[in-house]
C-alpha atoms as a PDB file:
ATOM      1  CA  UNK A   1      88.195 234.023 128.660  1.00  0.00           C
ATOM      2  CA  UNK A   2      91.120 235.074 126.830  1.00  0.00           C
ATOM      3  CA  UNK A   3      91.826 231.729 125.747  1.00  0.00           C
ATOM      4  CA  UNK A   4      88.545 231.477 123.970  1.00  0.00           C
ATOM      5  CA  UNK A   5      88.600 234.676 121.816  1.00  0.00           C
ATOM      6  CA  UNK A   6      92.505 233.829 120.816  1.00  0.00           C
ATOM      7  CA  UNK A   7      90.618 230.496 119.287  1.00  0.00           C
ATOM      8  CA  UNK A   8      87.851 232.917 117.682  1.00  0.00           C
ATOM      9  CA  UNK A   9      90.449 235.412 116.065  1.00  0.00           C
ATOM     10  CA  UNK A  10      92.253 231.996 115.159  1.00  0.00           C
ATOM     11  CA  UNK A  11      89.134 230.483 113.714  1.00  0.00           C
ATOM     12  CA  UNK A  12      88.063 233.936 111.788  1.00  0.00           C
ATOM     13  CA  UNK A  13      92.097 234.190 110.235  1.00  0.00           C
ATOM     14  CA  UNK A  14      91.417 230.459 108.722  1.00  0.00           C
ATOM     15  CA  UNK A  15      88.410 231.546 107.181  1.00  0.00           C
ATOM     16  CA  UNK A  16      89.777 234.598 105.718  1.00  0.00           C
ATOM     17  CA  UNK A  17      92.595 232.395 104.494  1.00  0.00           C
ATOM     18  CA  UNK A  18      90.385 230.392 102.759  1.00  0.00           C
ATOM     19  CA  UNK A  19      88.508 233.046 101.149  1.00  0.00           C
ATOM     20  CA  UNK A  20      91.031 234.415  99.552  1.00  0.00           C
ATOM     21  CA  UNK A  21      92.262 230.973  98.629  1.00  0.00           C
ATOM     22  CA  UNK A  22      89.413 230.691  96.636  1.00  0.00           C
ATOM     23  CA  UNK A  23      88.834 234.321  95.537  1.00  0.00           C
ATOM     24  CA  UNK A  24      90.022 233.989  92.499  1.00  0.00           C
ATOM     25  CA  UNK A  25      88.694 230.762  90.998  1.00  0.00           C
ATOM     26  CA  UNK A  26      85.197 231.814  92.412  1.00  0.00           C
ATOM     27  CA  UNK A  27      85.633 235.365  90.157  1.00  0.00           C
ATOM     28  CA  UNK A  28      86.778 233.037  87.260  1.00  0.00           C
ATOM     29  CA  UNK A  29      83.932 230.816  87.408  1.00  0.00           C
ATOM     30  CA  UNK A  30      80.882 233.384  87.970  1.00  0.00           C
ATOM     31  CA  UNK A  31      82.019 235.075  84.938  1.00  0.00           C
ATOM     32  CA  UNK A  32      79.606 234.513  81.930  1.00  0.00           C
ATOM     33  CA  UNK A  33      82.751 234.361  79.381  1.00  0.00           C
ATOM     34  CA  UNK A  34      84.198 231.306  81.356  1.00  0.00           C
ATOM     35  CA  UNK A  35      81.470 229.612  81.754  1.00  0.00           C
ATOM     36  CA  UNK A  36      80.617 228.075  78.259  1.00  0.00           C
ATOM     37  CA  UNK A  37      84.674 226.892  78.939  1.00  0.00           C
ATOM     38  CA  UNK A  38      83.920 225.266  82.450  1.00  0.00           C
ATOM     39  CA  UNK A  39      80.879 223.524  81.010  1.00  0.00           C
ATOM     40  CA  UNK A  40      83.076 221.677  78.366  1.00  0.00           C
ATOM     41  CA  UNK A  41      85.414 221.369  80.523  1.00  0.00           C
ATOM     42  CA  UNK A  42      83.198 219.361  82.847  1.00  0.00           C
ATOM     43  CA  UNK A  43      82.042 217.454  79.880  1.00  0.00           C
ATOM     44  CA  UNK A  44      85.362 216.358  79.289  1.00  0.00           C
ATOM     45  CA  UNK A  45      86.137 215.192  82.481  1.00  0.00           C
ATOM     46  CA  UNK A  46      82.693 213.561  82.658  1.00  0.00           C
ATOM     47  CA  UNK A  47      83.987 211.470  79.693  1.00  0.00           C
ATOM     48  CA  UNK A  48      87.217 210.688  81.289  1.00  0.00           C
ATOM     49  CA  UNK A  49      85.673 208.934  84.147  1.00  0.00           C
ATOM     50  CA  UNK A  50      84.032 206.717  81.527  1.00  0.00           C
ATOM     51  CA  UNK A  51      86.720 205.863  79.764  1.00  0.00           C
ATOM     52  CA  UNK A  52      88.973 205.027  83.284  1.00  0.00           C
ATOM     53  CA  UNK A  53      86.019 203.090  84.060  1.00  0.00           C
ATOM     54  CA  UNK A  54      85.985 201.098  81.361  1.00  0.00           C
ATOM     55  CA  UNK A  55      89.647 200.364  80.931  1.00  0.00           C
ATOM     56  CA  UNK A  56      89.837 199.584  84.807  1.00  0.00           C
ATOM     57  CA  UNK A  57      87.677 196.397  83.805  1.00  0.00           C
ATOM     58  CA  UNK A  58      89.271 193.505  83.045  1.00  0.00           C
ATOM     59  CA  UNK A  59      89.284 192.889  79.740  1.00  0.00           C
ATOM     60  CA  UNK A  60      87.507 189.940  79.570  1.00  0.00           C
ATOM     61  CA  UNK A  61      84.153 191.415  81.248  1.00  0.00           C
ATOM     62  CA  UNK A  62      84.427 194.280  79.122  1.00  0.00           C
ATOM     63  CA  UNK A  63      81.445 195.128  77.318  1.00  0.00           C
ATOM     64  CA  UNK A  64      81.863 197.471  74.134  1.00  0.00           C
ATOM     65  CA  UNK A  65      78.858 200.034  73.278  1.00  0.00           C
ATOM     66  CA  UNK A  66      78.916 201.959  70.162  1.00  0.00           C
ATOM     67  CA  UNK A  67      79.665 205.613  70.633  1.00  0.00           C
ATOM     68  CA  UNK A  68      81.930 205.829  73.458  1.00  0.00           C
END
């Protein structure tokens, strides 16, 4: 019996860890001043996948679009 609630209180102290692991980027990203920031940010990243993508192609499949 014993045994089992030492593995609960373990359990619960790994969730608390990870809640306040995350405390602070979840305050960060609910407020409305970051997120116009985290949007673009998002964007940007969005367009670095693209780019990786393309340049992980080999170069003679490559296809070039306008407006990348």
């Amino acid at each position: 019996m014993s045994c089992a609630w030492q593995k609960g209180l373990k359990e619960h102290r790994r969730e608390k860890d990870r809640k306040n692991l995350w405390k602070k980027i979840y305050k960060f990203s609910i407020d409305v001043e970051n997120t116009a920031f985290l949007k673009r940010l998002q964007k940007l990243l969005d367009e670095q996948r693209i780019i990786e993508k393309y340049l992980d192609t080999p170069y003679a499949e490559r296809e070039y679009k306008a407006n990348r």
